[in-house]
C-alpha atoms as a PDB file:
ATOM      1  CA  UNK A   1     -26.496  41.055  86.954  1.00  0.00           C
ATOM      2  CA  UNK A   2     -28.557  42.389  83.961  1.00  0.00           C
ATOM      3  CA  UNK A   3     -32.197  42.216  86.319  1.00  0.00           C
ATOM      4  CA  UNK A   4     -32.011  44.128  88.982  1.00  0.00           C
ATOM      5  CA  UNK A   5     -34.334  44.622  91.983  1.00  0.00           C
ATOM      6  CA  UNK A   6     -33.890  47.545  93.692  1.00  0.00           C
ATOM      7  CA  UNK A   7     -34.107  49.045  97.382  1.00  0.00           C
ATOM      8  CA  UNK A   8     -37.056  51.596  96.443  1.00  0.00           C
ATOM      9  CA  UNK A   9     -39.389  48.155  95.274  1.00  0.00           C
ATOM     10  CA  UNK A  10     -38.580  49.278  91.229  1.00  0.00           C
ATOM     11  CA  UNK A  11     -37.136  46.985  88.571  1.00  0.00           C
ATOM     12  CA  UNK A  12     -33.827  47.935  86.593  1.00  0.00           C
ATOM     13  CA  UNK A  13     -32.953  46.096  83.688  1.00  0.00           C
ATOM     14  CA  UNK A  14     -29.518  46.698  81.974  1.00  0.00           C
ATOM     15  CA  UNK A  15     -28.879  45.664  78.444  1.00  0.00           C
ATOM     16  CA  UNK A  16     -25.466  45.399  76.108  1.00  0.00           C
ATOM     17  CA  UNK A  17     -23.466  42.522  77.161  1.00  0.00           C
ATOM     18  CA  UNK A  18     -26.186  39.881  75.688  1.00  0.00           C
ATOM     19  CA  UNK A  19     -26.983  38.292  78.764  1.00  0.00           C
ATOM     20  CA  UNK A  20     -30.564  38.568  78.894  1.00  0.00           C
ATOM     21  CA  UNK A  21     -33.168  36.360  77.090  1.00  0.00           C
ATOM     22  CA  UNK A  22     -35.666  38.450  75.013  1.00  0.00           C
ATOM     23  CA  UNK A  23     -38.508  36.276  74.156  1.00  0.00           C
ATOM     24  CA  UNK A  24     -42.082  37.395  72.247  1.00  0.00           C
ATOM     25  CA  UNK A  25     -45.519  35.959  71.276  1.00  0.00           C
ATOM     26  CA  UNK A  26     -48.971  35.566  72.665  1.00  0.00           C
ATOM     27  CA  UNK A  27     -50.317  35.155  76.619  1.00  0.00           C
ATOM     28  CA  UNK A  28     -52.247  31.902  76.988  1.00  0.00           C
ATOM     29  CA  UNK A  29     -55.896  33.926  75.841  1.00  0.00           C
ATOM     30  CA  UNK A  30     -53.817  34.662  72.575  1.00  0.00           C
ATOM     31  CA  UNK A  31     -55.177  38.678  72.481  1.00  0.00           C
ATOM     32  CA  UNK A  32     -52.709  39.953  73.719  1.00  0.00           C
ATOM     33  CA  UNK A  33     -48.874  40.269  72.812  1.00  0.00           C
ATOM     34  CA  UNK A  34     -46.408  39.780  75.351  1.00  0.00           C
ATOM     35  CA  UNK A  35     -42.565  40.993  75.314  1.00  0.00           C
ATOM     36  CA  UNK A  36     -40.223  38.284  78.303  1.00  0.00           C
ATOM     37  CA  UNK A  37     -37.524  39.313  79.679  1.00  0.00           C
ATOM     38  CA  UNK A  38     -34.558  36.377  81.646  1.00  0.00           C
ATOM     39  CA  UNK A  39     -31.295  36.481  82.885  1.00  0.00           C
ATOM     40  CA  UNK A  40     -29.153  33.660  80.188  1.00  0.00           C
ATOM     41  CA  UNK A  41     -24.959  32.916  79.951  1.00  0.00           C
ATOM     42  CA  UNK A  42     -24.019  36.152  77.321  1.00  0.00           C
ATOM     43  CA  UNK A  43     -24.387  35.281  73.710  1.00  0.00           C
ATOM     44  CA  UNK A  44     -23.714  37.858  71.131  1.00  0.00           C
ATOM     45  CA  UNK A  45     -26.200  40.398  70.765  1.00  0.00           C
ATOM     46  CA  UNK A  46     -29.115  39.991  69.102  1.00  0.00           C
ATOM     47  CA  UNK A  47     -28.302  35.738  68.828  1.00  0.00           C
ATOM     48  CA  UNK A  48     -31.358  34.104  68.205  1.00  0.00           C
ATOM     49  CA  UNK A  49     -32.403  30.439  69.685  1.00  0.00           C
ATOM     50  CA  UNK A  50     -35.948  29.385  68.436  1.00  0.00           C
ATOM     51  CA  UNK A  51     -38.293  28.243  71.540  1.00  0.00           C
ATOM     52  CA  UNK A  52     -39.530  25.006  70.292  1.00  0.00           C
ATOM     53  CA  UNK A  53     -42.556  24.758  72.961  1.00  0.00           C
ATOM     54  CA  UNK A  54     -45.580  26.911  71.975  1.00  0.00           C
ATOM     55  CA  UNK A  55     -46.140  27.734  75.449  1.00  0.00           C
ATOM     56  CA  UNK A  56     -43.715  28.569  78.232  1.00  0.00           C
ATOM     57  CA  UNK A  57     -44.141  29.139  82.047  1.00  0.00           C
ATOM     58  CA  UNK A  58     -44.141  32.806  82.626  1.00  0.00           C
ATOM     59  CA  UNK A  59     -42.092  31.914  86.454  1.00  0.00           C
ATOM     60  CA  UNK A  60     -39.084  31.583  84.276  1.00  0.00           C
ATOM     61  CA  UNK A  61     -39.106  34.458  83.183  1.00  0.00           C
ATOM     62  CA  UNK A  62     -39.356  37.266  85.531  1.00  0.00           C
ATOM     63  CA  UNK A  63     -40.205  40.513  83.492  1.00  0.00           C
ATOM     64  CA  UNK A  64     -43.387  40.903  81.492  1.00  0.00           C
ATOM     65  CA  UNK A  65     -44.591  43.359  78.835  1.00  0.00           C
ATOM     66  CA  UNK A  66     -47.999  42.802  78.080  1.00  0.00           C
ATOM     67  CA  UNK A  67     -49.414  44.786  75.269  1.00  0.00           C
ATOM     68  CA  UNK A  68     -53.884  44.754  75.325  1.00  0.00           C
ATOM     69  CA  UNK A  69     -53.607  46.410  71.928  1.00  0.00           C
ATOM     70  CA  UNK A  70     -51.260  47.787  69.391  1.00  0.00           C
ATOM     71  CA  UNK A  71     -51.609  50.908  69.710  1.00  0.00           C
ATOM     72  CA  UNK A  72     -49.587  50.346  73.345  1.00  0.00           C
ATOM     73  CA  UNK A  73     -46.913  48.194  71.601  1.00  0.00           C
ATOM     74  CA  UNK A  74     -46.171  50.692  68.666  1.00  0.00           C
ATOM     75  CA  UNK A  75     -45.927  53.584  71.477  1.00  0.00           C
ATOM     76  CA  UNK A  76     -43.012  51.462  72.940  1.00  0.00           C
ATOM     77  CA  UNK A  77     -41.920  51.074  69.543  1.00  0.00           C
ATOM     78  CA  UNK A  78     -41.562  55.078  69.079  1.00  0.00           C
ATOM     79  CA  UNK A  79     -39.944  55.683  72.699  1.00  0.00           C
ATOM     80  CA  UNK A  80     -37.217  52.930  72.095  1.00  0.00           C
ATOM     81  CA  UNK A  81     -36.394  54.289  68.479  1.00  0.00           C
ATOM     82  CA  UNK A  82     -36.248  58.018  70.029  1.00  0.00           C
ATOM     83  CA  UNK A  83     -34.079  56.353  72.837  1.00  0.00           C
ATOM     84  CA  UNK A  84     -31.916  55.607  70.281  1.00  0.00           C
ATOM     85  CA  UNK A  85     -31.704  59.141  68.120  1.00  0.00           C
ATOM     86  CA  UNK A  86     -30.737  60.252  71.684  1.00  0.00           C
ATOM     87  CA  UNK A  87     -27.697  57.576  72.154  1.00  0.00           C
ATOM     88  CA  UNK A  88     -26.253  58.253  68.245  1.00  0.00           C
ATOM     89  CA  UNK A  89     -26.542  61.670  68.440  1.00  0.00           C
ATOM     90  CA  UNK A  90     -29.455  62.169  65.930  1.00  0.00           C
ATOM     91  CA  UNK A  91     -31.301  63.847  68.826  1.00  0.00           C
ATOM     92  CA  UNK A  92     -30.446  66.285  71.931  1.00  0.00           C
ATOM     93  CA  UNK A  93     -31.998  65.075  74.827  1.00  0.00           C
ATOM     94  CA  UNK A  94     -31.480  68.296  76.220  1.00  0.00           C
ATOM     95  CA  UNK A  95     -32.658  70.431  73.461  1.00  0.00           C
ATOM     96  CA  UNK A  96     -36.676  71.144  72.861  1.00  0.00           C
END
């Protein structure tokens, strides 16, 4: 199960086998962007299926990013790429 709620009331969510749905656009007020997150049958990583409604119902999809500005999103941005320098190599995690 790639979405996983745990004991301690925190959220784990585990990706590589392309069975979760990564969706992106606008909340309703269209200000602020907004990253979805749902459990789907495995596809091949990084498969892409076009939404064809504009607007979706957020109970489908249980995990929310919601980004007021992009300043926030491009911080994510910068911790997921130095996620990955630590998973090739390019960085030691445990170096300072």
């Amino acid at each position: 199960m790639p979405i996983i709620k745990n004991n301690d009331n925190t959220l784990t969510v585990r990706f590589g086998l392309g069975d979760i749905n990564i969706g992106s656009g606008l909340t309703n007020n269209e200000t602020e962007g907004i990253v979805t997150f749902r459990e789907q049958e495995p596809h091949p990583i990084g498969h892409f299926v076009k939404n064809e409604e504009k607007q979706v119902d957020l109970v489908d999809y249980p995990v929310h990013l919601v980004f007021q500005n992009v300043a926030s999103l491009d911080v994510l941005i910068e911790r997921l790429q130095t996620s990955r320098k630590y998973m090739t190599g390019e960085l030691d995690v445990w170096e300072d």
